[in-house]
Every structure is written in structure tokens, then in C-alpha cells.
N, C-alpha and C. Protein backbone atom coordinates (compact mmCIF):
# COMPACT_ATOMS: atom_id res chain seq x y z
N UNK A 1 -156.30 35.80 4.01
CA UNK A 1 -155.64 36.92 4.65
C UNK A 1 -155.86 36.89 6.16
N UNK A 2 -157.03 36.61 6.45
CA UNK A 2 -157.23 36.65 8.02
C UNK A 2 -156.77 35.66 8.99
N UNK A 3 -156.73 34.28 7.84
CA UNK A 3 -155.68 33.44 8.94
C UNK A 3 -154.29 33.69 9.07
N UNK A 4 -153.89 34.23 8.20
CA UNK A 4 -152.43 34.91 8.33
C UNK A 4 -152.04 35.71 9.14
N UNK A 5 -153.28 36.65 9.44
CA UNK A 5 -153.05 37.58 10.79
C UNK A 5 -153.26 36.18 11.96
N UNK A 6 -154.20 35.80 12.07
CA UNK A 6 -154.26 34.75 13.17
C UNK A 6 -153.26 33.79 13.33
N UNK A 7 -152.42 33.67 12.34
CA UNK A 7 -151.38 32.72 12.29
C UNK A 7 -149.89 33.38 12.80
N UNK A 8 -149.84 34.73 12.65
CA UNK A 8 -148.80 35.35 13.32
C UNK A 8 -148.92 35.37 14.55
N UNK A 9 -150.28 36.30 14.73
CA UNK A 9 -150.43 36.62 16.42
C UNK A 9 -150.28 35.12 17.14
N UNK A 10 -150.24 33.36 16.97
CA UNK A 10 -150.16 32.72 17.48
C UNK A 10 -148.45 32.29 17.54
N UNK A 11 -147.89 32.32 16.64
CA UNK A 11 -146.60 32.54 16.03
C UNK A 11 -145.65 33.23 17.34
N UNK A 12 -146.49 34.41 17.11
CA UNK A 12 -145.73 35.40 18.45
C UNK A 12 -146.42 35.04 19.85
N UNK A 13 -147.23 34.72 19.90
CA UNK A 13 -147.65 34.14 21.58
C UNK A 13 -146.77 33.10 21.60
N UNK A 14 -146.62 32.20 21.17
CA UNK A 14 -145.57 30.98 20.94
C UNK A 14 -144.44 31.30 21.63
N UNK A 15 -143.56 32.18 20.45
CA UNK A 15 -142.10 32.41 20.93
C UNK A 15 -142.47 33.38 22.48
N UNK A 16 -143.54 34.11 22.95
CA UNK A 16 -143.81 34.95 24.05
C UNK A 16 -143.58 33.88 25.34
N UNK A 17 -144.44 32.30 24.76
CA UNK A 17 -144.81 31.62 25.97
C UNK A 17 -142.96 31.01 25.90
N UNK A 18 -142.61 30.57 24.65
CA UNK A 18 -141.13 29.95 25.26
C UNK A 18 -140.12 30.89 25.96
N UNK A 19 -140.33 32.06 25.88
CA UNK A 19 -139.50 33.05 26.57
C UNK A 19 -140.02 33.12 27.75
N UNK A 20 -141.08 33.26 28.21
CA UNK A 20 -141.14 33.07 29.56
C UNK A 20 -141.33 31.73 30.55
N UNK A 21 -140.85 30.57 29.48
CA UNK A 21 -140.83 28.96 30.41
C UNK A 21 -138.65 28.63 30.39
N UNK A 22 -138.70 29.76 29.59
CA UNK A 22 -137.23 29.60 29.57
C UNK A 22 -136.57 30.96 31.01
N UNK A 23 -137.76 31.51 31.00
CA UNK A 23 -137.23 32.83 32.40
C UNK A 23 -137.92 31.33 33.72
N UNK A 24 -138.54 30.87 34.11
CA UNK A 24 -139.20 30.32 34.76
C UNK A 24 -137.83 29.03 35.07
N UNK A 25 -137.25 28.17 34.06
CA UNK A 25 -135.98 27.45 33.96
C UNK A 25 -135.04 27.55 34.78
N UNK A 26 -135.15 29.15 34.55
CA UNK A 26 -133.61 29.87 34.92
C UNK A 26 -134.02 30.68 36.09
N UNK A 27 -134.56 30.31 37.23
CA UNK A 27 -135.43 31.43 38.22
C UNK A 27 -134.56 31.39 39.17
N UNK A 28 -133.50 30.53 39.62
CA UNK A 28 -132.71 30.23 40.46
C UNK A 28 -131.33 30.66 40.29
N UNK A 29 -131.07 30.84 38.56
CA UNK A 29 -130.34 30.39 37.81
C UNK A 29 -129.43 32.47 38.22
N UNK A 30 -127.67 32.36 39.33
CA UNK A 30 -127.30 33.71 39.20
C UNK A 30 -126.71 34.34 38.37
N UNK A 31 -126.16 33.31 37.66
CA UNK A 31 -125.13 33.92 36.58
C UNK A 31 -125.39 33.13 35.34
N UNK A 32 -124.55 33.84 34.62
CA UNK A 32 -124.43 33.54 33.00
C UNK A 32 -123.14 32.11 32.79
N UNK A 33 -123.36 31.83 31.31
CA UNK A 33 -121.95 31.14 31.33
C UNK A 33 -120.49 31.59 31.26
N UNK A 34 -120.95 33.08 30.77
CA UNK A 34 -119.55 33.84 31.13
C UNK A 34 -119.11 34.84 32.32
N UNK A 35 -120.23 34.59 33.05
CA UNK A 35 -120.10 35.37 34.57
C UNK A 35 -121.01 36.01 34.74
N UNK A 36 -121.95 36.51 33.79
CA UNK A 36 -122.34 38.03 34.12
C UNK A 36 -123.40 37.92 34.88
N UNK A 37 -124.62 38.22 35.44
CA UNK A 37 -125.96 37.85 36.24
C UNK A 37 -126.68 37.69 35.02
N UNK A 38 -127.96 36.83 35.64
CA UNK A 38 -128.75 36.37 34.38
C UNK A 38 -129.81 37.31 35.30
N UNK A 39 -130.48 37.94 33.79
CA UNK A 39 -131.13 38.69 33.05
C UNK A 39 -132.62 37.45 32.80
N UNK A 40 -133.92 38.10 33.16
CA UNK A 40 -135.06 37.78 32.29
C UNK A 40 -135.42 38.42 31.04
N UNK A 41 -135.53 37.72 30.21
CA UNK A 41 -135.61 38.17 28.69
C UNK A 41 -137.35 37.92 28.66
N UNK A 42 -137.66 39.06 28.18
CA UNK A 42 -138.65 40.11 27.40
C UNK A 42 -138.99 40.24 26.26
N UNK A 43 -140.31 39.83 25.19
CA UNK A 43 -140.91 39.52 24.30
C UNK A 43 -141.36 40.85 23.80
N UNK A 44 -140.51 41.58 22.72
CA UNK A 44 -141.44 42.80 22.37
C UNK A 44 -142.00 42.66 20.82
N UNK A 45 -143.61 42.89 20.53
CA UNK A 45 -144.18 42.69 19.97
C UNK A 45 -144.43 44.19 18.91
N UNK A 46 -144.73 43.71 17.57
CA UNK A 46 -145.05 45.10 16.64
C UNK A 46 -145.97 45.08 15.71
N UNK A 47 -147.13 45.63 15.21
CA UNK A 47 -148.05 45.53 14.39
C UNK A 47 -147.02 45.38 13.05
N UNK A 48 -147.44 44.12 12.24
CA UNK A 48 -147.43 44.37 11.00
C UNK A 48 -148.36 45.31 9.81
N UNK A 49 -147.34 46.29 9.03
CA UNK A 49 -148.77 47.41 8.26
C UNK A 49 -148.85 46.41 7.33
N UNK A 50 -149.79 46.54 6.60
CA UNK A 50 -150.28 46.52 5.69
C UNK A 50 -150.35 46.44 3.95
N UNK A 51 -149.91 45.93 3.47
CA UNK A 51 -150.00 46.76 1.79
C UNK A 51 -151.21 46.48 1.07
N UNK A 52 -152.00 44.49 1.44
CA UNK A 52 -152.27 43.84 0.73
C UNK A 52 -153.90 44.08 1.19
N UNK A 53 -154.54 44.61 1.04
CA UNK A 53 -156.12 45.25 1.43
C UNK A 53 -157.02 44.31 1.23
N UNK A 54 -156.88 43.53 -0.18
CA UNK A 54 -157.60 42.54 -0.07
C UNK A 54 -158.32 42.70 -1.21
N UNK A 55 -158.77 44.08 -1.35
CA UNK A 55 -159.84 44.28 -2.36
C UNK A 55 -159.12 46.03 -2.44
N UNK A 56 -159.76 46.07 -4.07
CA UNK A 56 -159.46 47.93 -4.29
C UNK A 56 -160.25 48.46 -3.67
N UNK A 57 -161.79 48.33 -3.50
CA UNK A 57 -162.60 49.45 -2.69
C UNK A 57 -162.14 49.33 -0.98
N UNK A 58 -161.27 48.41 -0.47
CA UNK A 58 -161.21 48.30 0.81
C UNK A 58 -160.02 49.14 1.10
N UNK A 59 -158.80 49.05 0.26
CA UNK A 59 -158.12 49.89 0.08
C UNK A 59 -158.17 51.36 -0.29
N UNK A 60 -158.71 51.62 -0.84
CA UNK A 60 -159.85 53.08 -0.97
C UNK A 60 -160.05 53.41 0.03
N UNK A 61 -160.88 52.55 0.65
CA UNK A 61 -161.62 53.97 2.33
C UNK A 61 -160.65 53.80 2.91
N UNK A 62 -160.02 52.52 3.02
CA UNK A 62 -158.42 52.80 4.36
C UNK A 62 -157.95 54.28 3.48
N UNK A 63 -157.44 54.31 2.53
CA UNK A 63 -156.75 55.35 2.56
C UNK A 63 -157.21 57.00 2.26
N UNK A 64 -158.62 57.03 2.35
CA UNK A 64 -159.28 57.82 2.60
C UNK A 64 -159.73 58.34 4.43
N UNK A 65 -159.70 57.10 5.22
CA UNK A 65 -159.34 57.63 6.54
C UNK A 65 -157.95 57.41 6.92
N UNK A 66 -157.57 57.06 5.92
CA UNK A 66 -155.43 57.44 6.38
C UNK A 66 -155.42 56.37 7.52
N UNK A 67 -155.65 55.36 7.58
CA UNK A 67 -155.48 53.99 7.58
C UNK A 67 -154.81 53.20 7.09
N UNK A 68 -153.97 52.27 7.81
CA UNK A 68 -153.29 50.87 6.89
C UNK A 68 -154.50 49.64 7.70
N UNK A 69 -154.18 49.02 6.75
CA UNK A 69 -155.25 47.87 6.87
C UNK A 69 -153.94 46.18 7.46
N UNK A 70 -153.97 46.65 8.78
CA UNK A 70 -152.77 45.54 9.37
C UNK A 70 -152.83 44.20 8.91
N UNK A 71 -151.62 43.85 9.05
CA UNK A 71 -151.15 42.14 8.53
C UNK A 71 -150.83 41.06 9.60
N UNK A 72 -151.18 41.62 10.60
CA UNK A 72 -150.66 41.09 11.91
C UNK A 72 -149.75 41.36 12.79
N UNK A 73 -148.93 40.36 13.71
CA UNK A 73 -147.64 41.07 14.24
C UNK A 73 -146.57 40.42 14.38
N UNK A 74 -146.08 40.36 14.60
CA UNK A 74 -144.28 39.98 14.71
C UNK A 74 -143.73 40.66 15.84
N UNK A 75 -142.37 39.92 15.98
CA UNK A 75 -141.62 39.75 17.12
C UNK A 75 -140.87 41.05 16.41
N UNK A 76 -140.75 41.96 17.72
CA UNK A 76 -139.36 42.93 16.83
C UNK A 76 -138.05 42.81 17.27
N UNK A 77 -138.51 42.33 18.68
CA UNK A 77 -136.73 41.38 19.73
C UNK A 77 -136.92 41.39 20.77
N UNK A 78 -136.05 40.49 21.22
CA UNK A 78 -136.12 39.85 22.36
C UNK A 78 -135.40 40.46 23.57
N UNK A 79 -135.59 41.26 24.52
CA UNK A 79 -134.83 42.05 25.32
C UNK A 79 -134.37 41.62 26.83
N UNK A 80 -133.36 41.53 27.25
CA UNK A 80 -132.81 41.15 28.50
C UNK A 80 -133.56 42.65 29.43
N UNK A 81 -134.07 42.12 31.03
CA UNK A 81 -134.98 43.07 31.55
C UNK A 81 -133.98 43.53 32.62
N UNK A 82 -133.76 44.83 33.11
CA UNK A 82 -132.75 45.44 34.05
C UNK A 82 -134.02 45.33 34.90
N UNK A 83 -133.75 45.00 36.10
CA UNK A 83 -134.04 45.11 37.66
C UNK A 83 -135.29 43.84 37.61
N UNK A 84 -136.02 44.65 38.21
CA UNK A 84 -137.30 43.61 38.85
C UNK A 84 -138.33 43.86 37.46
């Protein structure tokens, strides 16, 4: 279970670092291929919850302090950035 969280959060640094060697590419770069100005695109990140606890008593106190017991994170999308 725990390399799975460690295996996302690297997962998403990954696609984080190619999004910003692909803004770095394009630093010069004014327009689009269909005209428009190019945009730096933006890595937004989201906790994955939980279902799989691991164990019943671990699942127990999470949901006795009203807790999810996270799975890691994931990409939720990729956003073009207005201004500076």
C-alpha cells in the first residue's frame, strides 16, 4: 500500500516536471499553431481518499476520528495560466 502512495506522488512529480520543461521549450515561443498566444500550462494536483485501510482496526479509528486514510495523489488537470 505505501509504495503505491509513493508511486503516485512520483507519477505526478513526473508529469509536474514534463509540464514545466515543456513551459521552459516554449519560453520564446508567441503564439499557438492556430494563432492564439501561448499560455504556460499548470500542474494541478489532488489527494487520493481512501477506501482500502489496510487492516479493520485501522479503519476503525480513521473512522472514529472521521478520517480517510489517503491513497495518494493524482493529477486532476492540466491548466493553461492567464498572465504572469
Amino acid at each position: 500500500m505505501s509504495i503505491d502512495v509513493a508511486a503516485s506522488g512520483l507519477l505526478a512529480q513526473r508529469i509536474r516536471m514534463d509540464t514545466i520543461a515543456n513551459n521552459i521549450a516554449n519560453a520564446q515561443t508567441t503564439r499557438t499553431a492556430d494563432g492564439g498566444p501561448y499560455r504556460r500550462r499548470g500542474v494541478v494536483f489532488e489527494a487520493v481518499e481512501g477506501s482500502r485501510p489496510g487492516s479493520f482496526s485501522r479503519a476503525l479509528d480513521a473512522e472514529k476520528r472521521g478520517k480517510m486514510i489517503g491513497q495518494g495523489v493524482q493529477i486532476r488537470e492540466i491548466i493553461e495560466q492567464q498572465g504572469d
